[in-house]
Protein backbone atom coordinates (compact mmCIF):
# COMPACT_ATOMS: atom_id res chain seq x y z
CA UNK A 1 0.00 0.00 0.00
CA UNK A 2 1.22 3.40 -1.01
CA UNK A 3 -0.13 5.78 1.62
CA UNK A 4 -1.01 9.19 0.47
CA UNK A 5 -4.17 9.88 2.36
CA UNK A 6 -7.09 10.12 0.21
CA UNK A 7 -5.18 9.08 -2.70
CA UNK A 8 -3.89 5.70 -0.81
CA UNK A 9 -3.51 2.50 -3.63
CA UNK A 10 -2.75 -0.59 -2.96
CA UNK A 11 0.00 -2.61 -4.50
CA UNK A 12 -0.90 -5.86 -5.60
CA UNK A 13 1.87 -8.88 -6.11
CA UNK A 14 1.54 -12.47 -7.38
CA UNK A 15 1.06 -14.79 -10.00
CA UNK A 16 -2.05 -15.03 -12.16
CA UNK A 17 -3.44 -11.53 -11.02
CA UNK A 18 -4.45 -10.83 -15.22
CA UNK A 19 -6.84 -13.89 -14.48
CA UNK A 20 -7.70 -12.73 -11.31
CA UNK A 21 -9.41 -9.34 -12.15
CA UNK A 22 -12.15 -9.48 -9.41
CA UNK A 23 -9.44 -8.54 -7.05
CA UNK A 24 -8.61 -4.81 -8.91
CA UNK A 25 -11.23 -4.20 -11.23
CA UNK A 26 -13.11 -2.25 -8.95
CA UNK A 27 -10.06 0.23 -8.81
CA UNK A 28 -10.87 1.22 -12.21
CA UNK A 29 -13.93 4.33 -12.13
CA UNK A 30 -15.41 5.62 -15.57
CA UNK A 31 -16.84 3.76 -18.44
CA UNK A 32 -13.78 5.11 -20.72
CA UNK A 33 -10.87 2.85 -20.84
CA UNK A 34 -7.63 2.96 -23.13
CA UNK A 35 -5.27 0.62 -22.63
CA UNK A 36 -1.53 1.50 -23.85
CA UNK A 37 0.82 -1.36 -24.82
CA UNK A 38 3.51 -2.23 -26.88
CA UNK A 39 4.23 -4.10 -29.59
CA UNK A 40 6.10 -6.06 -27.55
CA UNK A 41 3.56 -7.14 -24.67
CA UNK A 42 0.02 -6.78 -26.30
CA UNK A 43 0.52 -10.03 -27.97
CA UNK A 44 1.34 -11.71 -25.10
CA UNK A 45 -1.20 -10.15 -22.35
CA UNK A 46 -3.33 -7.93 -24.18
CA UNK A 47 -6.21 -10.68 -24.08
CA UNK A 48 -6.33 -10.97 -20.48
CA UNK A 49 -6.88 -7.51 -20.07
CA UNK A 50 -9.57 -7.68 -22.48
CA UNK A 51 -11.41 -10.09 -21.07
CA UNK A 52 -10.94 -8.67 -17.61
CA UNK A 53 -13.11 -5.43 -19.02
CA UNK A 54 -15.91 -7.47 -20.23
CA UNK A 55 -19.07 -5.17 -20.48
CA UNK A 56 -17.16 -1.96 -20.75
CA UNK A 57 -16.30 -0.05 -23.57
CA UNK A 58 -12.36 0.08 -23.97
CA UNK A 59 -10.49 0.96 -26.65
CA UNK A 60 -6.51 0.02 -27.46
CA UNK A 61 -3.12 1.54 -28.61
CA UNK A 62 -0.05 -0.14 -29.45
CA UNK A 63 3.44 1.96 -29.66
CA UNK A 64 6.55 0.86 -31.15
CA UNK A 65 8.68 -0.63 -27.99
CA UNK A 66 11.76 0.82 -26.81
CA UNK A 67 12.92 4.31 -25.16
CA UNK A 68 13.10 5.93 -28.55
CA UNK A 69 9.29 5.65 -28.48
CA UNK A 70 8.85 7.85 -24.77
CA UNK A 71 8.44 10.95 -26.74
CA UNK A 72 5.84 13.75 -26.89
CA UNK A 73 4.86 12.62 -29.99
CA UNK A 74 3.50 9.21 -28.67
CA UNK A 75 1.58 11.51 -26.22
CA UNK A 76 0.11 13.53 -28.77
CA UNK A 77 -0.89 9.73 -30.28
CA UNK A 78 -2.85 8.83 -26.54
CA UNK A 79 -4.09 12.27 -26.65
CA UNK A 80 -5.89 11.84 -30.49
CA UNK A 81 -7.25 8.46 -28.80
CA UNK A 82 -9.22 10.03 -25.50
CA UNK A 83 -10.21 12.51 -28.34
CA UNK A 84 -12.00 9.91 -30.72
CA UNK A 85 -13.00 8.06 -27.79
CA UNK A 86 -15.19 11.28 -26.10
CA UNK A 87 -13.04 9.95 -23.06
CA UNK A 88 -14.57 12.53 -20.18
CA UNK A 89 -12.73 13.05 -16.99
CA UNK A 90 -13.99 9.64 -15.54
CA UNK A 91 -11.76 8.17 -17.74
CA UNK A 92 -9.14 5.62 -17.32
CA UNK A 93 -5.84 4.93 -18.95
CA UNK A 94 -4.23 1.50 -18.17
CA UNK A 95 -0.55 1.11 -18.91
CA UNK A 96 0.42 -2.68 -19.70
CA UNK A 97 4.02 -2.89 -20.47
CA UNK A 98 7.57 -1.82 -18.57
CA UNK A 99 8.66 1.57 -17.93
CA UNK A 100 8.15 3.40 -21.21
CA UNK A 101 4.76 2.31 -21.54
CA UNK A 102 4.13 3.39 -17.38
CA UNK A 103 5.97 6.83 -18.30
CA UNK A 104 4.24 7.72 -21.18
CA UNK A 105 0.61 6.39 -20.23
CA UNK A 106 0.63 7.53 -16.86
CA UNK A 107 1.86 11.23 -18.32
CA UNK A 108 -0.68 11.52 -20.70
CA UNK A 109 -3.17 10.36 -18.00
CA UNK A 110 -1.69 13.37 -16.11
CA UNK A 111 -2.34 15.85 -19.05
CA UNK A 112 -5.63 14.79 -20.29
CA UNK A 113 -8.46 17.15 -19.05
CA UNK A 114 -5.62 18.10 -16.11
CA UNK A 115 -5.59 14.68 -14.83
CA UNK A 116 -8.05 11.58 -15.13
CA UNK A 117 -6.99 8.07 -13.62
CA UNK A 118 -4.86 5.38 -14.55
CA UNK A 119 -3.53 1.77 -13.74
CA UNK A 120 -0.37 0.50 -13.43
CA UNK A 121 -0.19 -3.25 -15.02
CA UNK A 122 3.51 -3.47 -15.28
CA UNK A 123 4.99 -6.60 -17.24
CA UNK A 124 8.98 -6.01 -16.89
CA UNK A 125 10.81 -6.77 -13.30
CA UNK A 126 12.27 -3.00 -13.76
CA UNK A 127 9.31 -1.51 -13.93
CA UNK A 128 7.21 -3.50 -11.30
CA UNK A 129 10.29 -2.44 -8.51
CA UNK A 130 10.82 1.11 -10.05
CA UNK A 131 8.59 3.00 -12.41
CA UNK A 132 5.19 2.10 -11.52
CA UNK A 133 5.32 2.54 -8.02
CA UNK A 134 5.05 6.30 -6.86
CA UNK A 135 3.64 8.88 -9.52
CA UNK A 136 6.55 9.50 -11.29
CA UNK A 137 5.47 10.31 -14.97
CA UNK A 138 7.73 11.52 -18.28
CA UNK A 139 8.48 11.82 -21.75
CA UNK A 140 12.34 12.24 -23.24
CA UNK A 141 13.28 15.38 -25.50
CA UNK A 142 16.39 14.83 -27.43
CA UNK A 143 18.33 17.02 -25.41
CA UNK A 144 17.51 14.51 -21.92
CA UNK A 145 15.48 11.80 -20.36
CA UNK A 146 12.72 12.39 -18.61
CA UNK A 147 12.59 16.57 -18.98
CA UNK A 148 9.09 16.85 -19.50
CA UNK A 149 7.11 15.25 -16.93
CA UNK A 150 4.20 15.12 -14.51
CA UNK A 151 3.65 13.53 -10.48
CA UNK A 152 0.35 11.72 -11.23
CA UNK A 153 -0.46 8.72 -8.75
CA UNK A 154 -2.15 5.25 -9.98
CA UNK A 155 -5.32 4.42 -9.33
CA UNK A 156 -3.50 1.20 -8.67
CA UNK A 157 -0.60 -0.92 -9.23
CA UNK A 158 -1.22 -4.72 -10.31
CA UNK A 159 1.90 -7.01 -10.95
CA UNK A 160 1.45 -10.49 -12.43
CA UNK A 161 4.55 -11.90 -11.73
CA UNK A 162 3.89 -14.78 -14.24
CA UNK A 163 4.59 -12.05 -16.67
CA UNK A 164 8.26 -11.99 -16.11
CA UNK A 165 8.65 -15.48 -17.29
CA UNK A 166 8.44 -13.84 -20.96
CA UNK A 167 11.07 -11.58 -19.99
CA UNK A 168 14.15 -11.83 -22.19
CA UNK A 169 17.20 -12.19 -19.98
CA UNK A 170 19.02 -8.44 -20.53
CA UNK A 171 15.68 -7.43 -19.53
CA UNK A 172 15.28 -9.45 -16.68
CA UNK A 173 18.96 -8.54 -15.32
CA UNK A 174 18.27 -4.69 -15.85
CA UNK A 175 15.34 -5.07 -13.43
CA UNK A 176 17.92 -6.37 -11.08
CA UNK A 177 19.58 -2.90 -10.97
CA UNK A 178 16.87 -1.05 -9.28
CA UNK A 179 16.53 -4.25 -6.55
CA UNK A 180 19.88 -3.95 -5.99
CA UNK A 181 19.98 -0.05 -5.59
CA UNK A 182 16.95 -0.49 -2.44
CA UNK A 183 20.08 -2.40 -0.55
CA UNK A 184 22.53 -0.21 -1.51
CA UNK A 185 20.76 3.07 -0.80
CA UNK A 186 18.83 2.17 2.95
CA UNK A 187 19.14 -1.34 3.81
CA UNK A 188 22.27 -3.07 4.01
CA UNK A 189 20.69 -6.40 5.82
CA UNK A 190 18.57 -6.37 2.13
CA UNK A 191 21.66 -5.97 0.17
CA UNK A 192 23.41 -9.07 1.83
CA UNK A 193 20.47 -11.03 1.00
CA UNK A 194 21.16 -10.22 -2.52
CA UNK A 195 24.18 -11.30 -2.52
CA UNK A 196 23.28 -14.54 -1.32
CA UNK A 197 20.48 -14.83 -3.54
CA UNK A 198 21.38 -13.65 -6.84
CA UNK A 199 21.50 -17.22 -8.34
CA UNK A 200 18.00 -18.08 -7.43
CA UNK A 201 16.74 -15.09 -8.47
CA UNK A 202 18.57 -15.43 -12.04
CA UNK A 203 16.89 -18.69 -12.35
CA UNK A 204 13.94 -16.81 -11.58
CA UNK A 205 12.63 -18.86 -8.47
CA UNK A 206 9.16 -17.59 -7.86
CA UNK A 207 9.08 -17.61 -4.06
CA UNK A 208 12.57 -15.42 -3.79
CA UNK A 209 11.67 -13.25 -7.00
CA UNK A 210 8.28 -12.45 -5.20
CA UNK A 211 10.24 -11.39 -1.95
CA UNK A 212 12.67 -8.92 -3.78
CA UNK A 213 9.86 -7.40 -5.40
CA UNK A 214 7.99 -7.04 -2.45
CA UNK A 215 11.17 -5.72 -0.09
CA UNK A 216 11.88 -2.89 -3.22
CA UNK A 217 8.17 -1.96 -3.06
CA UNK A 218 7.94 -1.79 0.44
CA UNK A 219 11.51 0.29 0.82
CA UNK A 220 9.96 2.38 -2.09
CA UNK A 221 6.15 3.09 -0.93
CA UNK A 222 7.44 4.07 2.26
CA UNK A 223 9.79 6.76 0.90
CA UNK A 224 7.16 7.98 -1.65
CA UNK A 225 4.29 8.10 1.51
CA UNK A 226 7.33 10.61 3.06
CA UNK A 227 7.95 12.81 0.36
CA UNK A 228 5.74 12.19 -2.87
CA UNK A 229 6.96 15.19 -4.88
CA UNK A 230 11.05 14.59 -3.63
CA UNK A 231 11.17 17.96 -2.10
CA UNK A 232 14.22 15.98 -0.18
CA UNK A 233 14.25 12.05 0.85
CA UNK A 234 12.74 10.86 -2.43
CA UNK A 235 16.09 12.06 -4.24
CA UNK A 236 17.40 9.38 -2.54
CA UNK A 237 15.87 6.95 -4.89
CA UNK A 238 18.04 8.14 -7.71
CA UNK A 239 21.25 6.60 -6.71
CA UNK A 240 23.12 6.22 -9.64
CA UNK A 241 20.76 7.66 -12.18
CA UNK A 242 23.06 11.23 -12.30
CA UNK A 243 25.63 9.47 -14.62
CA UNK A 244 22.86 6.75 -15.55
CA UNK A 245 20.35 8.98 -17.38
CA UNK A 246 23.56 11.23 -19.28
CA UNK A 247 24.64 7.68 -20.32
CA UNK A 248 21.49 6.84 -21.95
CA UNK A 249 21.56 10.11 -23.82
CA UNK A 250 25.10 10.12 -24.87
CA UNK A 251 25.00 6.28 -25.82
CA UNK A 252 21.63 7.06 -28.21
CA UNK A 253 18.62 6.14 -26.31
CA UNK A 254 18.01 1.71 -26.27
CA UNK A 255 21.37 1.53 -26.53
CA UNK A 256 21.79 0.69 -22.95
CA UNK A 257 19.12 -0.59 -20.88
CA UNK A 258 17.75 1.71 -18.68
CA UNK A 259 18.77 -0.81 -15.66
CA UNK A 260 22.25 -1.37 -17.19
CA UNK A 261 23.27 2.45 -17.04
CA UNK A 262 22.10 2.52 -13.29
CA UNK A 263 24.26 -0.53 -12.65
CA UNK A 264 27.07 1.52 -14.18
CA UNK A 265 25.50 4.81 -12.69
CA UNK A 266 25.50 3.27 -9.18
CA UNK A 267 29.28 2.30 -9.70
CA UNK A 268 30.36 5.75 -10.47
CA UNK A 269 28.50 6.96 -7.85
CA UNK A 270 30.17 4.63 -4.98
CA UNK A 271 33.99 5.60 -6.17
CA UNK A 272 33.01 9.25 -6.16
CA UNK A 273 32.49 8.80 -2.77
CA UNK A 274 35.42 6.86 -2.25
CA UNK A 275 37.46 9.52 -3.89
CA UNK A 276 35.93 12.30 -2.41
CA UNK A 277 36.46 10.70 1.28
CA UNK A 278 32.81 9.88 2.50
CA UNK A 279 32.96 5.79 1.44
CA UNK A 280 35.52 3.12 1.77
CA UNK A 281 36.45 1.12 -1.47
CA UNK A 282 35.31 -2.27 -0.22
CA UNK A 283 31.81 -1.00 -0.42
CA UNK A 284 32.29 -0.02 -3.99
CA UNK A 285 34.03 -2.90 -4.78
CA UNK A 286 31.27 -5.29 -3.27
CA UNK A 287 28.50 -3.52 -4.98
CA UNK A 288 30.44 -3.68 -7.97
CA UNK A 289 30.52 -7.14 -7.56
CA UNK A 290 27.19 -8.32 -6.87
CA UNK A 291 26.00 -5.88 -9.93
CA UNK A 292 28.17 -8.36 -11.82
CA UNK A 293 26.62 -11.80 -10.74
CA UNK A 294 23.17 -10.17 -12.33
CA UNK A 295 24.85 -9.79 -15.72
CA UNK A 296 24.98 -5.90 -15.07
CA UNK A 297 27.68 -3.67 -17.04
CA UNK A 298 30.08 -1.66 -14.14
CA UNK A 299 32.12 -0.12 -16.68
CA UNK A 300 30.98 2.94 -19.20
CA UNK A 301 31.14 1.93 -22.80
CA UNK A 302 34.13 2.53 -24.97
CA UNK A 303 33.61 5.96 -27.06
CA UNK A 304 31.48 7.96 -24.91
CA UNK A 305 33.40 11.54 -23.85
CA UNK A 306 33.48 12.57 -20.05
CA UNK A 307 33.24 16.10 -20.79
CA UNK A 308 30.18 15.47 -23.01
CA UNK A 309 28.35 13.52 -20.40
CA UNK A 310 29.63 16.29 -17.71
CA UNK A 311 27.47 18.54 -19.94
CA UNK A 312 24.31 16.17 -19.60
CA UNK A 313 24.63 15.74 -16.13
CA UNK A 314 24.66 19.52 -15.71
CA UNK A 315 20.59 19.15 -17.32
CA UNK A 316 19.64 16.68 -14.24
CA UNK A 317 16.27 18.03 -12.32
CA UNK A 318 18.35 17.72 -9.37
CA UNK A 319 20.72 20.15 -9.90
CA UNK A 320 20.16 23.53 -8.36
CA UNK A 321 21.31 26.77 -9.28
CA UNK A 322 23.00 25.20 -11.87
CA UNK A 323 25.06 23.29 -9.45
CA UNK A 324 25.64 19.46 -10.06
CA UNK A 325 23.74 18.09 -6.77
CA UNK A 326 24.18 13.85 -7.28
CA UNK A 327 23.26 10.76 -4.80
CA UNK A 328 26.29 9.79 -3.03
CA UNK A 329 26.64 7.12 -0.34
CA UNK A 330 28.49 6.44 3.36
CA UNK A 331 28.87 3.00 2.40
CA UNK A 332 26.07 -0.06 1.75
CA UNK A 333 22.78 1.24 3.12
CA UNK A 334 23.72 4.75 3.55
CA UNK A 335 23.00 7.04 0.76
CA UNK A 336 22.93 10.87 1.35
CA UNK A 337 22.54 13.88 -1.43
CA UNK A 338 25.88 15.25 -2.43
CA UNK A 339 25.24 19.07 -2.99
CA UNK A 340 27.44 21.43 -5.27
CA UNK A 341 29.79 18.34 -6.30
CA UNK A 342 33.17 19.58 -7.99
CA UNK A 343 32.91 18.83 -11.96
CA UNK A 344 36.91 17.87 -11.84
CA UNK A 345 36.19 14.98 -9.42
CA UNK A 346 33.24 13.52 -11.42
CA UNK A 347 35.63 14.12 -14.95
CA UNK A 348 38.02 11.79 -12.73
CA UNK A 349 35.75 9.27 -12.20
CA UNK A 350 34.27 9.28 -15.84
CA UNK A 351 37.39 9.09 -17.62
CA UNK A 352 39.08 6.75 -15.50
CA UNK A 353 35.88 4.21 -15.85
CA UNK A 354 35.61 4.52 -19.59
């Protein structure tokens, strides 16, 4: 449960929940519906969900898949949808897919007659621990991820974790990222279990996947519930994603997984700390390490430029005054923001990871 007074949701988790819908239909108000997928996931799940809104009139669209797709003019696509649908502010946008589907849906949702309801049926591991928990809503512009965006809560947030046994593997290990980044941010005890885990959760062992999905929630919800529109603690959650989302830019967006360039992100991140004095290198080196047993990337591809990505970090929302403000750490379980950080020590770090 995400718990934001009057706009409370509930999180649900477990297998079979798009056959299951008489446990979170009644989330969904309106008799409008428009369900956003890919091209991707609607031929895999699309049918559930259409059978699950029996006796209502719904109507679909299907994007191209990938980050290159998370644009305004996909919005303006939803938008000429709600249009031809008459969709009235009882309307309700359901996002099926992983993070660019949750992003883009839940934006538009935002948008459309200044905010009408949406659900959250994510399909990918990454999104289910990340994206579609806690209101955070976006479209890319060429110049950065995520510039143009939107805090615009769920009605709810349904995960069928049968869902991730379609999951290609990359996929499945760039989910592991943001799991990963709960223990290394607030919860060291987590992070150990990780470690110890990582095979079974590789293999994809139901019980264990459903616990790390649940811990990440939890760790999340609870942040969200403290500061929904990161005014502070909520920054915490972006461990990593500093370097992470200038690497996605740089590298041409679906180049890198957005899961791989936190791994890599989170890496940076942890020897900046070293080297500026607030972390020892064991910690860096261990996180490093279990990163690596998920089939993560620690290293930032050959050919990208330090000062170029310098220049992309400086467009991160949170920077102030034009100051580069990033998500450092005290070690496992201890992150803290790092205000005003000196551009020469990050150009270290980049150059010397490269």
């Amino acid at each position: 449960m995400v718990e934001l007074g009057a706009r409370r949701y509930r999180i649900w988790i477990g297998a079979g929940l798009l056959g299951q819908p008489q446990c979170w239909l009644d989330t969904i108000p309106g008799r409008h519906l428009l369900v956003i997928s890919d091209e991707n996931v609607a031929p895999l799940y699309a049918h559930k969900i259409t059978t699950a809104f029996a006796g209502r009139k719904f109507s679909r669209l299907i994007i191209p898949s990938g980050e290159t797709h998370k644009t305004l003019d996909s919005c303006s696509a939803i938008f000429d949808m709600l249009a031809e649908m008459g969709a009235s502010r009882d309307a309700c946008v359901v996002a099926l897919g992983g993070g660019v589907i949750g992003d883009l849906a839940g934006f538009a949702a935002a948008c459309w007659m200044r905010g009408i309801a949406f659900l959250q049926i994510p399909t990918t591991l990454l999104a289910m621990v990340d994206s579609s928990v806690g209101g955070k809503t976006g479209v890319n512009l060429v110049q950065g991820k995520n510039l143009v965006g939107a805090f615009h809560q769920p009605r709810a947030v349904v995960m069928d974790t049968d869902t991730l046994s379609t999951l290609p593997p990359r996929e499945l290990s760039a989910g592991f990222a943001e799991v990963v980044k709960y223990g290394a941010l607030g919860d060291e005890e987590f992070f150990a279990w990780l470690e110890a885990n990582a095979p079974a959760l590789r293999a994809r062992e139901p019980a264990t996947l459903a616990h790390a999905i649940a811990t990440s929630c939890r760790h999340k919800a609870a942040i969200v519930a403290r500061d929904e529109t990161e005014q502070g603690e909520r920054a915490l959650l972006n461990f990593g994603h500093t370097f992470a989302h200038a690497l996605e830019t740089a590298s041409g967006y679906g180049t890198l997984l957005h899961g791989e360039a936190v791994a890599i992100g989170m890496v940076l991140a942890a020897r900046l700390s070293t080297q500026l004095g607030r972390a020892p290198i064991a910690d860096a080196e261990r996180l490093a390490a279990v990163l690596a047993h998920f089939g993560l990337p620690t290293a930032i591809p050959a050919g990208l430029d330090a000062d170029a990505l310098i220049a992309l970090m400086q467009l991160d929302k949170k920077n102030l005054s034009g100051r580069l403000r990033l998500i450092l750490w005290r070690g496992i379980g201890k992150a803290a923001i790092g205000p005003d950080v000196d551009a020469a020590a990050i150009r270290t770090i980049l150059t010397g990871a490269v």
